[in-house]
C-alpha atoms as a PDB file:
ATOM      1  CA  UNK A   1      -8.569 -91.602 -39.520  1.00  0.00           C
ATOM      2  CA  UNK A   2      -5.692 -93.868 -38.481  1.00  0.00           C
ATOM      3  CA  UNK A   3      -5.523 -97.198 -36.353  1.00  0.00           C
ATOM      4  CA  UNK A   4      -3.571 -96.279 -33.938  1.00  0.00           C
ATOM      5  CA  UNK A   5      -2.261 -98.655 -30.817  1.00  0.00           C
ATOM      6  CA  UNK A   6      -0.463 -97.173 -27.535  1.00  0.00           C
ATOM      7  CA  UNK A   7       2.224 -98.282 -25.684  1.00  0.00           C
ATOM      8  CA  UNK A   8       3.088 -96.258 -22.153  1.00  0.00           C
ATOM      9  CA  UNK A   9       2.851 -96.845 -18.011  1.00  0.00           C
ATOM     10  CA  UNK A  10       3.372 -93.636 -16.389  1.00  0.00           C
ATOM     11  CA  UNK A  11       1.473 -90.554 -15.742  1.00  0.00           C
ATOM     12  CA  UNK A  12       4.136 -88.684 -18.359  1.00  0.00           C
ATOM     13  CA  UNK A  13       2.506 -90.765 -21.219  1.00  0.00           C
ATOM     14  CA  UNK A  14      -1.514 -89.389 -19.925  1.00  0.00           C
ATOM     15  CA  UNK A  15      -1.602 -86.423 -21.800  1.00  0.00           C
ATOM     16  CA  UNK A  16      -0.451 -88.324 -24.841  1.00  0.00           C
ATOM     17  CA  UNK A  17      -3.178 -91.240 -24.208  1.00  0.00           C
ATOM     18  CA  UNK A  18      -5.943 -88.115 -23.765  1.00  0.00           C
ATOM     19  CA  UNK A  19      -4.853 -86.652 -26.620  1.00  0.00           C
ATOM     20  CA  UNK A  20      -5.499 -89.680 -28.824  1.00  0.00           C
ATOM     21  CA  UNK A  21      -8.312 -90.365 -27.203  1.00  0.00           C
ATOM     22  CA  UNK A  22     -10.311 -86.963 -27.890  1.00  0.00           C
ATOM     23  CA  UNK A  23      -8.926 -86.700 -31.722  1.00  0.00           C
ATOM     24  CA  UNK A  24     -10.743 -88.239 -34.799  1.00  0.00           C
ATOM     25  CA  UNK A  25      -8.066 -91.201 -34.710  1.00  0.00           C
ATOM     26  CA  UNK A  26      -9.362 -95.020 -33.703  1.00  0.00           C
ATOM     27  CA  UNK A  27      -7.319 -95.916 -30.407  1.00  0.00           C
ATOM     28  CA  UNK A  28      -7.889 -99.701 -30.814  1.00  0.00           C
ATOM     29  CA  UNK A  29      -5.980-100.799 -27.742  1.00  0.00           C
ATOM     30  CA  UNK A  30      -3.132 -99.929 -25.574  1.00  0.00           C
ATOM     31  CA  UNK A  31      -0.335-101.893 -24.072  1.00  0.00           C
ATOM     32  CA  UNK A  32       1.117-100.708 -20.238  1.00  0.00           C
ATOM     33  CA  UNK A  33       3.801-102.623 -18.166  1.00  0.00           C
ATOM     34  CA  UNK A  34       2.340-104.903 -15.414  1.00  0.00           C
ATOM     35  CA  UNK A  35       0.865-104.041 -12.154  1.00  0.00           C
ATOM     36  CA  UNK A  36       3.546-103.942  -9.679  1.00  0.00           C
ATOM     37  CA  UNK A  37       4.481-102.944  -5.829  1.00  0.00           C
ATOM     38  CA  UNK A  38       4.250 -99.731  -4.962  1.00  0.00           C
ATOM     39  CA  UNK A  39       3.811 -97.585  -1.819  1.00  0.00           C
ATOM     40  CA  UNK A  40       4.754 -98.057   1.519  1.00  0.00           C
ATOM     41  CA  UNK A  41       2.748-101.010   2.042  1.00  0.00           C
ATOM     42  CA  UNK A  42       4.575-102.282  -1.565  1.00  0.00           C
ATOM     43  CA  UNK A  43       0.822-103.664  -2.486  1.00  0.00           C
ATOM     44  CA  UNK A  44       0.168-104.760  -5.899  1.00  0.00           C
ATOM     45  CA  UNK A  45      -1.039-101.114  -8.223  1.00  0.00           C
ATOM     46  CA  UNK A  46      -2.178-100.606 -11.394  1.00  0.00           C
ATOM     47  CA  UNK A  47      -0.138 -97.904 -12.949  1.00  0.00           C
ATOM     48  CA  UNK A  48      -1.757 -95.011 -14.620  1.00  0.00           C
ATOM     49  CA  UNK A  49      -1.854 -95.718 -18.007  1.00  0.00           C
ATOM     50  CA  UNK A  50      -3.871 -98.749 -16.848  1.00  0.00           C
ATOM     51  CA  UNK A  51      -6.283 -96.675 -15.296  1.00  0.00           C
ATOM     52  CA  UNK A  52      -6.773 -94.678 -17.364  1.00  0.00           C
ATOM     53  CA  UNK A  53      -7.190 -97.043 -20.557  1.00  0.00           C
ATOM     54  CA  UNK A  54      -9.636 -98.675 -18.125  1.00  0.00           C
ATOM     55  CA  UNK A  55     -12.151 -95.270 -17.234  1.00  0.00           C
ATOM     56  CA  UNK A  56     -11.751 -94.566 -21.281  1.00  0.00           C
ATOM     57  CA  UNK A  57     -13.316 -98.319 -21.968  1.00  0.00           C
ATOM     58  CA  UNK A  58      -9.949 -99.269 -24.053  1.00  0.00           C
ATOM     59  CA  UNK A  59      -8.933-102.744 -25.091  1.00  0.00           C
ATOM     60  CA  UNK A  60      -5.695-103.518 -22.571  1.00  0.00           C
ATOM     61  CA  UNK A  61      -2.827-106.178 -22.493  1.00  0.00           C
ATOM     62  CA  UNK A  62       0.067-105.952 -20.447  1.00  0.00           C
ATOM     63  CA  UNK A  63       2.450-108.663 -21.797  1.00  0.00           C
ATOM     64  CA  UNK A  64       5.713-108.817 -19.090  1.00  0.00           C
ATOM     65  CA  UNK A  65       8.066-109.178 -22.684  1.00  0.00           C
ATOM     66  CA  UNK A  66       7.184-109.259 -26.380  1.00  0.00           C
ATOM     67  CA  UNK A  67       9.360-111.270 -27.893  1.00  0.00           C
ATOM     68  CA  UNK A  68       7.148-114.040 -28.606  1.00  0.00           C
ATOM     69  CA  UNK A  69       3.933-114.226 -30.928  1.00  0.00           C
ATOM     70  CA  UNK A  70       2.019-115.434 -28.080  1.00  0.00           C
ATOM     71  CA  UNK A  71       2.884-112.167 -26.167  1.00  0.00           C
ATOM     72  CA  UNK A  72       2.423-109.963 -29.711  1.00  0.00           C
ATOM     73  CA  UNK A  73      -0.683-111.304 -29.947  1.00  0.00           C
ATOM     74  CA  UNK A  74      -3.062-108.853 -28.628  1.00  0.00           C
ATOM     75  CA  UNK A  75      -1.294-105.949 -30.014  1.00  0.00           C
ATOM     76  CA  UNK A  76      -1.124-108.332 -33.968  1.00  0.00           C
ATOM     77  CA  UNK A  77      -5.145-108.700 -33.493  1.00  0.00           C
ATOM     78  CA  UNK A  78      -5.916-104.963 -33.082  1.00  0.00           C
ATOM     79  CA  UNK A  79      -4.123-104.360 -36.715  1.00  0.00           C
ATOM     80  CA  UNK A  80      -2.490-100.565 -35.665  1.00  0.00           C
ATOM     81  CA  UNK A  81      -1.180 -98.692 -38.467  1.00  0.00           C
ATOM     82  CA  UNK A  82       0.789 -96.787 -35.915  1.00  0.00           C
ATOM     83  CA  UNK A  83       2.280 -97.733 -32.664  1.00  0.00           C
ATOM     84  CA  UNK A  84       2.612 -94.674 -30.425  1.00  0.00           C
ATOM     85  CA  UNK A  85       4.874 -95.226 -27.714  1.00  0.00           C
ATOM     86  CA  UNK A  86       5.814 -92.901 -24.394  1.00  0.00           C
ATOM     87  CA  UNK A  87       7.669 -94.200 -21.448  1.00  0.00           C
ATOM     88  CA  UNK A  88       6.662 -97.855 -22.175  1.00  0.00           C
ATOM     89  CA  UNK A  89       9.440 -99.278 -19.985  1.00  0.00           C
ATOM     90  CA  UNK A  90      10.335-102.001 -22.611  1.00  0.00           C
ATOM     91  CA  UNK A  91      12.632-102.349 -25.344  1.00  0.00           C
ATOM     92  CA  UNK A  92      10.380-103.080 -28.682  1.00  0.00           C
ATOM     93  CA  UNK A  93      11.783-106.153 -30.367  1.00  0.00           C
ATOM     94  CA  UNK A  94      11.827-105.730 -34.500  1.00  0.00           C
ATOM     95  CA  UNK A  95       9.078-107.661 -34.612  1.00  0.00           C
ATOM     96  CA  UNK A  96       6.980-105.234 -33.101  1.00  0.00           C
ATOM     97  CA  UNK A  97       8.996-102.214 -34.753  1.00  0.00           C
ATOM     98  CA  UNK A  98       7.559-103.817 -38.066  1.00  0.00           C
ATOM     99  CA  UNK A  99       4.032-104.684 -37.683  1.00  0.00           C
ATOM    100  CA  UNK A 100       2.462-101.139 -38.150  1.00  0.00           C
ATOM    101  CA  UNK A 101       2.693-100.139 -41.827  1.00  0.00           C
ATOM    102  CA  UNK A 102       3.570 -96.469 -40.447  1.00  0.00           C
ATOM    103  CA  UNK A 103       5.959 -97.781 -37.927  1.00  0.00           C
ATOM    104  CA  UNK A 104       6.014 -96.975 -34.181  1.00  0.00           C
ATOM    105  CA  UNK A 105       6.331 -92.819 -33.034  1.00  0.00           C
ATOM    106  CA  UNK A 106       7.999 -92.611 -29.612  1.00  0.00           C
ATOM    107  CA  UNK A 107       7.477 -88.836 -27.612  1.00  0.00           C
ATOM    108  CA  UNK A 108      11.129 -88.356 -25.721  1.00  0.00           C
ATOM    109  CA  UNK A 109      11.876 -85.736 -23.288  1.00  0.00           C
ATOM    110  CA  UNK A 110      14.891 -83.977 -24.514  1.00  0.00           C
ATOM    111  CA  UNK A 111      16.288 -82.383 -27.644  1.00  0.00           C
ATOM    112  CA  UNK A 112      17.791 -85.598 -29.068  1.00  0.00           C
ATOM    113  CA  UNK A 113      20.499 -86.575 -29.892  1.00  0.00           C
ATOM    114  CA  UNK A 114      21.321 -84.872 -25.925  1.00  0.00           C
ATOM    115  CA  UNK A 115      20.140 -86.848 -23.044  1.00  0.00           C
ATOM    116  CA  UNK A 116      19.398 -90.438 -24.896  1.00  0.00           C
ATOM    117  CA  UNK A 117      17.952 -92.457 -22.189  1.00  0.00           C
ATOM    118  CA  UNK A 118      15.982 -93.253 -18.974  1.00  0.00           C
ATOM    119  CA  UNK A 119      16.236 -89.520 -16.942  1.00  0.00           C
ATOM    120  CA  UNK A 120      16.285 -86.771 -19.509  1.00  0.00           C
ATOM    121  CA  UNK A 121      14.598 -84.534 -17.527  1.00  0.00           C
ATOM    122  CA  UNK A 122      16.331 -84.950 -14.425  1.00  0.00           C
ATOM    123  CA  UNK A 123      19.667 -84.923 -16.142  1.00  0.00           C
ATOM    124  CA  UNK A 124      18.958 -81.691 -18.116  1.00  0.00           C
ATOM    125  CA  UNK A 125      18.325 -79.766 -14.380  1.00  0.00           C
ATOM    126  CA  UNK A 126      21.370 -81.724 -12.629  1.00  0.00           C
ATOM    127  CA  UNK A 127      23.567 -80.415 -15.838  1.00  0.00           C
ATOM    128  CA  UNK A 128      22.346 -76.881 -15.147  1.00  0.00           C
ATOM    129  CA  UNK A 129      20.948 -77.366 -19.106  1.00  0.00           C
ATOM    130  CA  UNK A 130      19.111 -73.674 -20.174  1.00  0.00           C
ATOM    131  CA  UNK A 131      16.530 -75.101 -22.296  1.00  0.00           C
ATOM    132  CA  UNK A 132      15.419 -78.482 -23.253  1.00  0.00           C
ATOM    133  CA  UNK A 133      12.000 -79.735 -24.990  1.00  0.00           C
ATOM    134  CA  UNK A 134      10.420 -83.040 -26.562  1.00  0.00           C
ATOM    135  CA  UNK A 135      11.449 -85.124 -29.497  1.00  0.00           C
ATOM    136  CA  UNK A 136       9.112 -87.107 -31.450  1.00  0.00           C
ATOM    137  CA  UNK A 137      10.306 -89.654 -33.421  1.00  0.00           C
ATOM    138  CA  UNK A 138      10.533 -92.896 -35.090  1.00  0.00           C
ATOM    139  CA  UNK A 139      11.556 -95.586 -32.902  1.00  0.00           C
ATOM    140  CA  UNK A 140      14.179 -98.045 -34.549  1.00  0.00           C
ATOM    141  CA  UNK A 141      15.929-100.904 -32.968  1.00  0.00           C
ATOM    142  CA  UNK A 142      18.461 -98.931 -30.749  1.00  0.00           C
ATOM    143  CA  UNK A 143      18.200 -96.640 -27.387  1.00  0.00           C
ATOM    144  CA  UNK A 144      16.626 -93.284 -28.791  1.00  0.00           C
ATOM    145  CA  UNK A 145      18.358 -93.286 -32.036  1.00  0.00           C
ATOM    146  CA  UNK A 146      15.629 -93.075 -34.432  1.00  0.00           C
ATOM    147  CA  UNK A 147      15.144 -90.334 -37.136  1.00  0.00           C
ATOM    148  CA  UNK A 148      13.977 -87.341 -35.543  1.00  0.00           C
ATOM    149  CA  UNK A 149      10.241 -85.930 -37.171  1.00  0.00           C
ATOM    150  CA  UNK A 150       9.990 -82.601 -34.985  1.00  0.00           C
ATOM    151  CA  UNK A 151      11.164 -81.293 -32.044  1.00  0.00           C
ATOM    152  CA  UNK A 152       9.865 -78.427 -29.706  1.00  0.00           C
ATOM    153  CA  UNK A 153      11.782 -76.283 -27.044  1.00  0.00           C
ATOM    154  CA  UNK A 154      11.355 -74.903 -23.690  1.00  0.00           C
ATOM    155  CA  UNK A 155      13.460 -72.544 -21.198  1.00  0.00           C
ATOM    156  CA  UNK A 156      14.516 -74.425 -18.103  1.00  0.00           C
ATOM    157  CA  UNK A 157      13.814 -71.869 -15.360  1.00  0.00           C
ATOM    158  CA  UNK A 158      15.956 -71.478 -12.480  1.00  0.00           C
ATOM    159  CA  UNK A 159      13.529 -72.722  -9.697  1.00  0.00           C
ATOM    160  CA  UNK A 160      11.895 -75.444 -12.107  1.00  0.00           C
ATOM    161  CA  UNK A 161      11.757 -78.630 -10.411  1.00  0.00           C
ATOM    162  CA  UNK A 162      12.011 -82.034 -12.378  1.00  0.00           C
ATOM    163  CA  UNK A 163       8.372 -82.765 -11.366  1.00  0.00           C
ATOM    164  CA  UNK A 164       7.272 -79.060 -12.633  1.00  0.00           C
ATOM    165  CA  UNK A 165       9.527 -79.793 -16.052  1.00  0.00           C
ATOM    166  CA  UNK A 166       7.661 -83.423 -16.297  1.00  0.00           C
ATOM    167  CA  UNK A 167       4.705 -81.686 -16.550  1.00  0.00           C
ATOM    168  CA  UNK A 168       5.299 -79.523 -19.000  1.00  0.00           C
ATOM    169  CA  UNK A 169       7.012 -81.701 -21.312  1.00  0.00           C
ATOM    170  CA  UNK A 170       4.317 -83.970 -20.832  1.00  0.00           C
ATOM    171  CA  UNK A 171       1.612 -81.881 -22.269  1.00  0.00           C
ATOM    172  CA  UNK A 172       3.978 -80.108 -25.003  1.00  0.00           C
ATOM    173  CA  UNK A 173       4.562 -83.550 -26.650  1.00  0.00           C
ATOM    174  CA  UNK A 174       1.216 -84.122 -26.136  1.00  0.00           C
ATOM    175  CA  UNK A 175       0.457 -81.512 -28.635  1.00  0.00           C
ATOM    176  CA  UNK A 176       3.399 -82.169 -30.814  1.00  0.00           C
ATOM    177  CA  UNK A 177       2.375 -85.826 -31.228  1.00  0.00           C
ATOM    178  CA  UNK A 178      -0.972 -84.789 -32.967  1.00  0.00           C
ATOM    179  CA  UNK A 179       0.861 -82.474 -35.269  1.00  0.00           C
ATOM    180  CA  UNK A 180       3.167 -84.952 -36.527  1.00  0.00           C
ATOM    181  CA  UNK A 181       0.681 -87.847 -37.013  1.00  0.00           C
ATOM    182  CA  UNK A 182      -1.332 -85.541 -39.205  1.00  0.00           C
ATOM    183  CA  UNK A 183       1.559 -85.068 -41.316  1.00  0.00           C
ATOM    184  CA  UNK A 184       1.983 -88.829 -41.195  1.00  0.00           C
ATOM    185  CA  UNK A 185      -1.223 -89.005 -42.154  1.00  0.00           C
ATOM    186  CA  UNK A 186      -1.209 -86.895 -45.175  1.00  0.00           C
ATOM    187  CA  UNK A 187       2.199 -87.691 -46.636  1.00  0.00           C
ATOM    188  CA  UNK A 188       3.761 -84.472 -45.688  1.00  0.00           C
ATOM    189  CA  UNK A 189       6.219 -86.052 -42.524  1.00  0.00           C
ATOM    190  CA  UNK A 190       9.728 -85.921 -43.470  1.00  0.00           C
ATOM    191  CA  UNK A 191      12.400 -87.384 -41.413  1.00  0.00           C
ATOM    192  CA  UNK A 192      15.465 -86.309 -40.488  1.00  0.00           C
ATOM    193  CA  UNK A 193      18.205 -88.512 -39.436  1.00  0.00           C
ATOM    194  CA  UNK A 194      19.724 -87.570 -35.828  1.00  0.00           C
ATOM    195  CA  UNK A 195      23.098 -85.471 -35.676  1.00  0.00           C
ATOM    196  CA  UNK A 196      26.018 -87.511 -34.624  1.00  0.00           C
ATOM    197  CA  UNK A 197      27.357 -84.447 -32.529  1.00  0.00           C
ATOM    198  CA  UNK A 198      26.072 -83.843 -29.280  1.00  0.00           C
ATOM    199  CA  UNK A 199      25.063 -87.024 -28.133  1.00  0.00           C
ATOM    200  CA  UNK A 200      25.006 -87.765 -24.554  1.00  0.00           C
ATOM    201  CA  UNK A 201      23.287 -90.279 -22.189  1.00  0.00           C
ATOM    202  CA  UNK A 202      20.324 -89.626 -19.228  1.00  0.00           C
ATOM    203  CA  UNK A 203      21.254 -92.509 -17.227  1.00  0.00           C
ATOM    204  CA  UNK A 204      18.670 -93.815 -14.364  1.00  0.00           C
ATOM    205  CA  UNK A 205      18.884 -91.270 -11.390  1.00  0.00           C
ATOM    206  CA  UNK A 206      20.229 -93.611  -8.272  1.00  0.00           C
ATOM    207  CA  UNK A 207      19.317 -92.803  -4.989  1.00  0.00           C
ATOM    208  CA  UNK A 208      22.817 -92.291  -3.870  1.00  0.00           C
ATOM    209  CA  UNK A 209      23.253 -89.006  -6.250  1.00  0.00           C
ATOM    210  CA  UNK A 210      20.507 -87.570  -3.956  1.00  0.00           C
ATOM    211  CA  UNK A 211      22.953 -87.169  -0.940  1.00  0.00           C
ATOM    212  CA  UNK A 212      23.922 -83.529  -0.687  1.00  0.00           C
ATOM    213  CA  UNK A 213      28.466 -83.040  -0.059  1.00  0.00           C
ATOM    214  CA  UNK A 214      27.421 -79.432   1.332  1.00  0.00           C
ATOM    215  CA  UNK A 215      31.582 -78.709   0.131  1.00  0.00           C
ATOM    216  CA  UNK A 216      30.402 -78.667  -3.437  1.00  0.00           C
ATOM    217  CA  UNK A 217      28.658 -74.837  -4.936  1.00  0.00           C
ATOM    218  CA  UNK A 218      25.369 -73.670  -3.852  1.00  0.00           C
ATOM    219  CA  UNK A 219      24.458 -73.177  -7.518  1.00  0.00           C
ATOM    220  CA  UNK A 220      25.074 -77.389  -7.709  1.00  0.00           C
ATOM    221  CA  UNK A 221      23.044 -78.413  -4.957  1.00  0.00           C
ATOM    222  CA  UNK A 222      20.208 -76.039  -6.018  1.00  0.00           C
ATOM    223  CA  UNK A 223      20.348 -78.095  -9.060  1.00  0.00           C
ATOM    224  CA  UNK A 224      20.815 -81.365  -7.366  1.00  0.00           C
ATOM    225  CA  UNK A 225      17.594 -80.039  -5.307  1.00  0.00           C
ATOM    226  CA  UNK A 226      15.210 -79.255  -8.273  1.00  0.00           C
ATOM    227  CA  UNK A 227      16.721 -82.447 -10.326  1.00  0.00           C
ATOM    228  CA  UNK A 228      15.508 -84.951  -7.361  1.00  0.00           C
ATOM    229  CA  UNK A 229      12.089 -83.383  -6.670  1.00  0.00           C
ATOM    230  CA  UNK A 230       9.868 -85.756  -6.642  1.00  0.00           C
ATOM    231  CA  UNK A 231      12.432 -88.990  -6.468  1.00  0.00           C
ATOM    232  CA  UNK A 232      14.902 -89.743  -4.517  1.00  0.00           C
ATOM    233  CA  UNK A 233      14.884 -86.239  -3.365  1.00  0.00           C
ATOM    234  CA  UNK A 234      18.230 -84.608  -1.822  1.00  0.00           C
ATOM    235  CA  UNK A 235      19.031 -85.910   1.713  1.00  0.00           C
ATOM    236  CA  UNK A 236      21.530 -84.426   4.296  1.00  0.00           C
ATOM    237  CA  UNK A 237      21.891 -85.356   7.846  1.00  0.00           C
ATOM    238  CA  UNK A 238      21.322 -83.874  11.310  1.00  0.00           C
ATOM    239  CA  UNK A 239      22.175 -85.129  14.323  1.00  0.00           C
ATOM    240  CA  UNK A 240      22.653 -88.360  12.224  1.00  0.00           C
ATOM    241  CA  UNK A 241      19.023 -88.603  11.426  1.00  0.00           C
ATOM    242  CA  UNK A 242      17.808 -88.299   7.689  1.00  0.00           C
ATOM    243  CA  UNK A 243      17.026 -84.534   6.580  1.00  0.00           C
ATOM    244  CA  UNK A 244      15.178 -84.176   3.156  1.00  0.00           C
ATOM    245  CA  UNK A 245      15.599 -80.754   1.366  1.00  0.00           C
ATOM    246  CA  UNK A 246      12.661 -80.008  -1.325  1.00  0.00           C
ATOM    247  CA  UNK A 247      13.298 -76.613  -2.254  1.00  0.00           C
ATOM    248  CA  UNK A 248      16.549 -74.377  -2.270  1.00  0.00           C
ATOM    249  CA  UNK A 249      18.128 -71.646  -4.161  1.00  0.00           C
ATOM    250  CA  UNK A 250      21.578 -70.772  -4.405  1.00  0.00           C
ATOM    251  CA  UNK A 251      21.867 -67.265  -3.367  1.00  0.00           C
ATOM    252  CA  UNK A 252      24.192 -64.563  -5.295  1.00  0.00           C
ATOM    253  CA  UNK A 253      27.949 -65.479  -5.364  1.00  0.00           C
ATOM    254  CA  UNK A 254      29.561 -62.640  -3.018  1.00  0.00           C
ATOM    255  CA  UNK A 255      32.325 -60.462  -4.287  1.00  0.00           C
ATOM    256  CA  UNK A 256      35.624 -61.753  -5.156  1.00  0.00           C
ATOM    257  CA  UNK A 257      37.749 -61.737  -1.978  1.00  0.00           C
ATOM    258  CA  UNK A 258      34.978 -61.829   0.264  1.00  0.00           C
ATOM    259  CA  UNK A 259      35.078 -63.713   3.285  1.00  0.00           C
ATOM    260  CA  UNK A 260      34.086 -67.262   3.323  1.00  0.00           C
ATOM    261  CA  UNK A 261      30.164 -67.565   4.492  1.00  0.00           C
ATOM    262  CA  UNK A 262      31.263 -70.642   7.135  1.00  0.00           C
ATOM    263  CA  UNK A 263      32.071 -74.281   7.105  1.00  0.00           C
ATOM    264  CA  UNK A 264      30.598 -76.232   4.329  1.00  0.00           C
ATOM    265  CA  UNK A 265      27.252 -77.005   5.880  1.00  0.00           C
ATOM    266  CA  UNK A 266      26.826 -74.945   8.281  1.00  0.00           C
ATOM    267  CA  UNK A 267      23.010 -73.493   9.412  1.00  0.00           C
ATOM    268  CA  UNK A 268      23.801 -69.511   9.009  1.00  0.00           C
ATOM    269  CA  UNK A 269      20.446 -68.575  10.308  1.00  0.00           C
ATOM    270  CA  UNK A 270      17.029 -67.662   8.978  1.00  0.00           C
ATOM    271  CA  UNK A 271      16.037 -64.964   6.420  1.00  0.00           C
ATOM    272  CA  UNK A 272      12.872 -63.646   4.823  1.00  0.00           C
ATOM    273  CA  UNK A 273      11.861 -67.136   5.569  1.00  0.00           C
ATOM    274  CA  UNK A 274      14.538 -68.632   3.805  1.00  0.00           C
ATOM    275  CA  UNK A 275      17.438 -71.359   5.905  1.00  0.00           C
ATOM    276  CA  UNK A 276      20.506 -70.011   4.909  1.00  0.00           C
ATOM    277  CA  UNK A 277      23.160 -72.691   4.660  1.00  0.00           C
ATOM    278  CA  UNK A 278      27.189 -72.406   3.864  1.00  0.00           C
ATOM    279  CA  UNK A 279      28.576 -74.469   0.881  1.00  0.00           C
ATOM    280  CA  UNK A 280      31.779 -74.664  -0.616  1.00  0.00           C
ATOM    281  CA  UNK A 281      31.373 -72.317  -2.804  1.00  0.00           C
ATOM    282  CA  UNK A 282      28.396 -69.701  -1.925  1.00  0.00           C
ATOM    283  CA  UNK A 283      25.312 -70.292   0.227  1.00  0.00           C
ATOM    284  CA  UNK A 284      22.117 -72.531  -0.130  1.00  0.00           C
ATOM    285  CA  UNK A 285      18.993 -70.895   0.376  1.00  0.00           C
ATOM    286  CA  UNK A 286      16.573 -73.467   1.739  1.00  0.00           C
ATOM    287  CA  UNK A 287      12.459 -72.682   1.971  1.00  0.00           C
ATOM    288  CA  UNK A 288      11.314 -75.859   2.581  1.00  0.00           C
ATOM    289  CA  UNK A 289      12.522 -79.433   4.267  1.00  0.00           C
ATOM    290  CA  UNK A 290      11.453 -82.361   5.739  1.00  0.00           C
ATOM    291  CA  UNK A 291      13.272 -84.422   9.062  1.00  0.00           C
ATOM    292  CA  UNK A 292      12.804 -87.703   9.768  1.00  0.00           C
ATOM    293  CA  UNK A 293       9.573 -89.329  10.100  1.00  0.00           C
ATOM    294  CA  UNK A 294       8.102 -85.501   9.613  1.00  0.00           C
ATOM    295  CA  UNK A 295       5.814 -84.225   7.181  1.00  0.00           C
ATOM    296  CA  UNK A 296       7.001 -81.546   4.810  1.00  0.00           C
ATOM    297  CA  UNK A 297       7.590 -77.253   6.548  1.00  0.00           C
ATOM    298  CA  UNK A 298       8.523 -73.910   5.385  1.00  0.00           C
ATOM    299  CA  UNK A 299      12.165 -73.262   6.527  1.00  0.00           C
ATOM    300  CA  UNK A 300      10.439 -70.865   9.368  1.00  0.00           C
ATOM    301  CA  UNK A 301       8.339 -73.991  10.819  1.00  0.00           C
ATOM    302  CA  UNK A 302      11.315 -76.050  10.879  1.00  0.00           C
ATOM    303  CA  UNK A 303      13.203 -73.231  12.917  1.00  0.00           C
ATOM    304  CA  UNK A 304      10.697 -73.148  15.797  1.00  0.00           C
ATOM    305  CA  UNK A 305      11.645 -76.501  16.723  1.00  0.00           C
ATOM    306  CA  UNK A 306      15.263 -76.376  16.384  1.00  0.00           C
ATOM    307  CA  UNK A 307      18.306 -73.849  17.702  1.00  0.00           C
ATOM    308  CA  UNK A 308      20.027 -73.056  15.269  1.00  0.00           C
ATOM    309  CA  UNK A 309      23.110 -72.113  16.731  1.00  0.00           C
ATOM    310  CA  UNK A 310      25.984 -74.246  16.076  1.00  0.00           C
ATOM    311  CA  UNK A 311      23.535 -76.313  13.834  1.00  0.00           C
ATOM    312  CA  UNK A 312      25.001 -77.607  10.895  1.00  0.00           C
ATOM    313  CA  UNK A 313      23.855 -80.432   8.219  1.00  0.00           C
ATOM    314  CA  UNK A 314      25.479 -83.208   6.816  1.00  0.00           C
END
């Protein structure tokens, strides 16, 4: 049985913290980012790692940096032979990186070295990636560099949303995590330095990448759909109001030398429920949307209150 110490904020790091929680190891405390704004009202929220370290009865400190003792304190007095960490949101001095005698274990969301960084997920769907999976590994003093102790893979499906993908990933490193600190455990963990080939970087989606150019291929804004669902999630415009767009497909390229489907953007009517919309290359199948100040419809809801002829987004 291991001391173990946990380090995350978001709901991707709750199957990790239950995990740890139900196994035979000691989870002597955990440390989560402070509460901040969040909502429309922009009150003051406890994120979910909080909450949950709270309904599990778990010591908690939420230090805003830990570069000092005074803020390493807490985490120095629980004594953690391992650190597990999983979308913390803070860079771990060396300090910290030392203090557990079997180092700190960090679950990442891609197939390192590929999509290093903030977004993996959403970067893997925006890329049109085919598979993807979870990394876990030792954390060392640069951005997701650290020797790699095992890795597991999963298909990217063609309608998989980023929020559907978090999920997954989620729970799969969930169960990876317990595998590998029994190995650490025992002696039997062997790592594996990263390969220098195929790195790339998940940069921080911006809301700005959300806003659909209906001239690029249906097959990209299908991605650019699934890739921002659940945040920012991809906007158009009509009648110069804000349109959302949750779900879309890109329908089947048409033969070569067929005749364009319209001007980029243009509404092309309704089908088997689905809004069919002209891109630049190919059309976008949309099933469900959202206007302004509206709650979320099927594509045939959002057609009884609009004409659609001579409609066109963007």
């Amino acid at each position: 049985m291991l001391r173990i110490a946990f380090a995350g904020t978001p709901e991707f790091a709750l199957p990790a913290l239950d995990a740890l929680a139900g196994s035979a190891h000691r989870l002597v405390g955990v440390l989560t980012q402070p509460d901040r704004p969040a909502g429309r009202g922009r009150a003051i929220q406890a994120g979910p790692v909080k909450r949950r370290a709270l309904e599990l009865g778990l010591p908690l400190a939420q230090p805003a940096r830990l570069g000092t003792e005074a803020e390493r304190a807490l985490l120095q007095a629980w004594q953690p032979e391992l650190l597990v960490v999983v979308a913390y949101g803070l860079i771990l001095p060396r300090a910290v990186l030392a203090l557990p005698r079997l180092g700190c274990l960090n679950i990442h969301a891609s197939l390192l070295p590929r999509w290093r960084g903030a977004a993996p997920i959403q970067r893997a769907i925006l890329a049109g990636d085919e598979r993807t999976g979870v990394t876990i590994m030792q954390l060392d003093a640069g951005l997701d560099t650290g020797p790699i102790l095992a890795q597991a893979a999963v298909p990217i499906a063609e309608d998989m949303t980023s929020a559907q993908l978090h999920t997954v990933l989620a729970h799969l490193g969930a169960t990876l995590l317990l595998e590998v600190i029994g190995a650490l455990e025992s002696g039997r963990a062997q790592p594996r330095a990263q390969p220098t080939e195929g790195v790339c970087y998940a940069a921080k989606l911006e809301k700005r990448e959300a806003q659909i150019d209906w001239r690029d291929s249906a097959v990209r804004i299908a991605r650019q759909v699934r890739g921002c669902n659940p945040w920012p999630v991809a906007a158009t415009l009509l009648r110069g109001e804000p349109l959302r767009i949750w779900e879309a497909q890109a329908e089947p390229l048409p033969p070569a030398g067929a005749v364009a489907a319209g001007t980029p953007g243009a509404v092309l009517g309704l089908e088997s429920g689905r809004l069919r919309v002209a891109c630049g290359q190919g059309v976008l199948a949309v099933t469900l949307l959202q206007a302004a100040g509206r709650r979320v419809v099927s594509a045939a809801d959002f057609v009884h209150g609009h004409a659609l002829a001579g409609l066109s987004f963007g």
